[in-house]
C-alpha atoms as a PDB file:
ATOM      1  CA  UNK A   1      16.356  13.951 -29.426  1.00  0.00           C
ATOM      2  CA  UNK A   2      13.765  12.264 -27.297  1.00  0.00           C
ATOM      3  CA  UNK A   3      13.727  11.257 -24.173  1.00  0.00           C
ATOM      4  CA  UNK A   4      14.017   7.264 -23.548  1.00  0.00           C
ATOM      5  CA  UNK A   5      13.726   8.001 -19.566  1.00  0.00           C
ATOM      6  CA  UNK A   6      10.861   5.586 -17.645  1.00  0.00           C
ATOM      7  CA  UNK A   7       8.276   7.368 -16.432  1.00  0.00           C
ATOM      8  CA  UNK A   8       7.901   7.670 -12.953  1.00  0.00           C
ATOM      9  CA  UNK A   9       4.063   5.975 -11.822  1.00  0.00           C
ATOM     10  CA  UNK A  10       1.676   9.008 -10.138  1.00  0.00           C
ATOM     11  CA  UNK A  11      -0.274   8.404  -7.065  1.00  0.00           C
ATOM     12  CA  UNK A  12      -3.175   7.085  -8.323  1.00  0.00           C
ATOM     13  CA  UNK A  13      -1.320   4.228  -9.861  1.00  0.00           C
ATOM     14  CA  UNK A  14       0.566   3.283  -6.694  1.00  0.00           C
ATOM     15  CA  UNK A  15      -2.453   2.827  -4.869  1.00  0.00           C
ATOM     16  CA  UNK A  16      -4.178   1.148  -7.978  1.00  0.00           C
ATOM     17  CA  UNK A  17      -1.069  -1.422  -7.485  1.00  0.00           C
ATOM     18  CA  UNK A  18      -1.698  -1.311  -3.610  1.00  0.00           C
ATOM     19  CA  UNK A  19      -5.107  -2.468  -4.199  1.00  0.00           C
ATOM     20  CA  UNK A  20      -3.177  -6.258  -5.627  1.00  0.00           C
ATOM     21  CA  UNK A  21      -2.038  -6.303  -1.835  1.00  0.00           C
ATOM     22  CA  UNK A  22      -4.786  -8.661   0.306  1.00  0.00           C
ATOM     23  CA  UNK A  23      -4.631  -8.669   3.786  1.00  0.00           C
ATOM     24  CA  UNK A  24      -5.189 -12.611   3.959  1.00  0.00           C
ATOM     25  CA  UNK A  25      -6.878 -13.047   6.875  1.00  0.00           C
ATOM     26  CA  UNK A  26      -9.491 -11.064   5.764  1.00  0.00           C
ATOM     27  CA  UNK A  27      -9.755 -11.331   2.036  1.00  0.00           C
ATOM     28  CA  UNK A  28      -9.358  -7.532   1.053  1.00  0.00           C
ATOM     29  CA  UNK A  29      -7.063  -4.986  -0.097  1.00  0.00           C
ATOM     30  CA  UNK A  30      -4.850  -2.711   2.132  1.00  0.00           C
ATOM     31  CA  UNK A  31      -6.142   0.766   0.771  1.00  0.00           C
ATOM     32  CA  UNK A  32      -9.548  -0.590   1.191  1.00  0.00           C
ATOM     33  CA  UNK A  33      -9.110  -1.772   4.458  1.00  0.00           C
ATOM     34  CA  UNK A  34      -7.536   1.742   5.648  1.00  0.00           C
ATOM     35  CA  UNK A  35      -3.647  -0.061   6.117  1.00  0.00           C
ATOM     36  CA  UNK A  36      -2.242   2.657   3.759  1.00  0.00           C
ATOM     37  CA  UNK A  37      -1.147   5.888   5.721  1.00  0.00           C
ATOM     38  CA  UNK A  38       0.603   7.866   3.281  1.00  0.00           C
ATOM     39  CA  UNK A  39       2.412   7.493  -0.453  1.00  0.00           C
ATOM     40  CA  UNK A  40       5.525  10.021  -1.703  1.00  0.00           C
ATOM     41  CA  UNK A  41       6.483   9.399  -5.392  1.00  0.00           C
ATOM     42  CA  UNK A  42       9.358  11.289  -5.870  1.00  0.00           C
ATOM     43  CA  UNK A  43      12.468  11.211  -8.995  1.00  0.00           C
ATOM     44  CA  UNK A  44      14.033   7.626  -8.292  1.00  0.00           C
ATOM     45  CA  UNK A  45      11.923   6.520  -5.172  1.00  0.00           C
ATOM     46  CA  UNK A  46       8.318   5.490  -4.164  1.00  0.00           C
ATOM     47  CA  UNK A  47       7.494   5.634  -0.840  1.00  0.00           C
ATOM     48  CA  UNK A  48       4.878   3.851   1.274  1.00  0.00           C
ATOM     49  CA  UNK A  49       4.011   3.945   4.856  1.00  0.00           C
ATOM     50  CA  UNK A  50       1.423   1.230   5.700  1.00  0.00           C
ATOM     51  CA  UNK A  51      -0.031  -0.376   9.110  1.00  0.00           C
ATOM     52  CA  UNK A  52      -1.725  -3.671   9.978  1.00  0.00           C
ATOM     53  CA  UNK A  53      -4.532  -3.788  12.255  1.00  0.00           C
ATOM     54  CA  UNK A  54      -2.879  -4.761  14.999  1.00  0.00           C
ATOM     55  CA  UNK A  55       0.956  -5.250  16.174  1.00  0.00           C
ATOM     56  CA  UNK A  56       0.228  -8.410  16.567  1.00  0.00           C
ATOM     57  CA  UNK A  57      -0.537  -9.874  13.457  1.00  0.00           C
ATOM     58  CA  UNK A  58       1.754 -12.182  12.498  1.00  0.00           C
ATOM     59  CA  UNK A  59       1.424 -11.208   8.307  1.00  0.00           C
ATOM     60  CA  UNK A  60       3.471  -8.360   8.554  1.00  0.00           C
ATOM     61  CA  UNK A  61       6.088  -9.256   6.815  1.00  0.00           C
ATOM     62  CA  UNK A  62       4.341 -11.011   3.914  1.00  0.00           C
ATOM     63  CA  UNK A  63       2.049  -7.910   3.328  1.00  0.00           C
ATOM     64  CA  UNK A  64       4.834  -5.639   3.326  1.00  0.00           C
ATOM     65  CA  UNK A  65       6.856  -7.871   0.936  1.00  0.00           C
ATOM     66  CA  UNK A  66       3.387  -8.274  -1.132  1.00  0.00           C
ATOM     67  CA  UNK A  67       3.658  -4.057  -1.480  1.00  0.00           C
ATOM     68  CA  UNK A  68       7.347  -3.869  -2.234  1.00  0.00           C
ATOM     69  CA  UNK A  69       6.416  -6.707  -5.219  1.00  0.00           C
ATOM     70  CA  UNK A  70       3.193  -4.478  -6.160  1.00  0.00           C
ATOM     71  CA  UNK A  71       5.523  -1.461  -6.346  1.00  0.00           C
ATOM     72  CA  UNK A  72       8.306  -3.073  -8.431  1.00  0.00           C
ATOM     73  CA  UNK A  73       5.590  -4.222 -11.073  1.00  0.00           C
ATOM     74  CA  UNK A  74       5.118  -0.585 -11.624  1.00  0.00           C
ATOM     75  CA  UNK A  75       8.224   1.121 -11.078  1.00  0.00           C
ATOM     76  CA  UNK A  76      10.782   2.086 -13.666  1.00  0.00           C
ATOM     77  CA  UNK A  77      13.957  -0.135 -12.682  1.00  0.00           C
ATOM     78  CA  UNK A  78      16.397   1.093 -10.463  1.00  0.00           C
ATOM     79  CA  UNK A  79      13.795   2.558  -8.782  1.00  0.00           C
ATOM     80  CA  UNK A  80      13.837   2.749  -4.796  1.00  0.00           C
ATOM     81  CA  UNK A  81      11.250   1.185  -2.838  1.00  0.00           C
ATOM     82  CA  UNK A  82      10.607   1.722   1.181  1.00  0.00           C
ATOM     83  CA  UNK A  83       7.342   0.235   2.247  1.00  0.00           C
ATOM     84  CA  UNK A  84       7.238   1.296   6.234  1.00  0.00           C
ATOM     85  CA  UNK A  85       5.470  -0.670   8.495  1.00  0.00           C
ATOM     86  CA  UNK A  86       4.365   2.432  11.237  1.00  0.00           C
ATOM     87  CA  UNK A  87       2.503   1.974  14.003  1.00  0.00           C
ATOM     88  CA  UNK A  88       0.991   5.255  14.652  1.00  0.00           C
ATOM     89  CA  UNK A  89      -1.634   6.960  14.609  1.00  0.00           C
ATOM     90  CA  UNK A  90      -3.128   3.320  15.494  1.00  0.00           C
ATOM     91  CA  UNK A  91      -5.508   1.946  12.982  1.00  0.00           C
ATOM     92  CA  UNK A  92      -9.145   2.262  13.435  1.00  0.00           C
ATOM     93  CA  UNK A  93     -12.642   1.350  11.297  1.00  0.00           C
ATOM     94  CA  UNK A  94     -13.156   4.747  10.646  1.00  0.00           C
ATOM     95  CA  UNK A  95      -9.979   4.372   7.848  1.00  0.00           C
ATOM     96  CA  UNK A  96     -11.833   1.650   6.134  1.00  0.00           C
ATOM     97  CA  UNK A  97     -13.541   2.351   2.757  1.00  0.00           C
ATOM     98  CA  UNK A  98     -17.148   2.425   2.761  1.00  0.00           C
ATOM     99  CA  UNK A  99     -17.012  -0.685   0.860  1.00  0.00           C
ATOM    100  CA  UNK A 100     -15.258  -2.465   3.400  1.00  0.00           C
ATOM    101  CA  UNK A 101     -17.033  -1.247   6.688  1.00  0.00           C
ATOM    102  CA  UNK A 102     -20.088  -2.516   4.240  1.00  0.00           C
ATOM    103  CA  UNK A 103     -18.830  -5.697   3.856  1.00  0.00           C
ATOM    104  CA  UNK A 104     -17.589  -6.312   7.588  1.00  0.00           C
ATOM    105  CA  UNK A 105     -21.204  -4.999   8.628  1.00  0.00           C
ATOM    106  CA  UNK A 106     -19.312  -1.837  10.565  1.00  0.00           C
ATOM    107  CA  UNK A 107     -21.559   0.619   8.787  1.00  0.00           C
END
């Protein structure tokens, strides 16, 4: 008897499929860019708490709804998805990849 269950994705992969989500006023990803505060993958649910760099930016919405569609593309279906917009701790530079305080000339 085998088992015909999908495979839930590990961490690695969720933020490999995070890494499809641009911040488009900037031109790069959100783990690059230090937007991704925390992932959970557990039996039946992925889990994603994000940011943007300020409450103000009016792409919220569309980046969150970017991650949900990221998350579904490598989720077993039925799956749960919650991508959290969270405001705290406030985002800062210092969460930016190397790569991307390189390219914004923050190094």
């Amino acid at each position: 008897m085998t088992d015909d269950t999908p495979t839930m994705p590990d961490e690695a992969a969720v933020y490999g499929a995070l890494r499809t989500v641009n911040d488009p006023e900037v031109g790069m990803n959100v783990v690059d860019l230090g937007l991704v505060y925390s992932v959970t993958v557990e039996r039946g649910r992925i889990g994603v708490d994000l940011t943007m760099t300020t409450p103000a930016c009016p792409l919220g919405s569309m980046i969150v709804d970017d991650a949900e569609q990221a998350l579904a593309s490598i989720a077993p279906p039925g799956t749960a998805l919650e991508v959290r917009l969270v405001w705290t701790p406030p985002w800062g530079p210092e969460r930016m990849s190397a790569e991307a305080r390189k390219r914004f000339g923050w190094e």
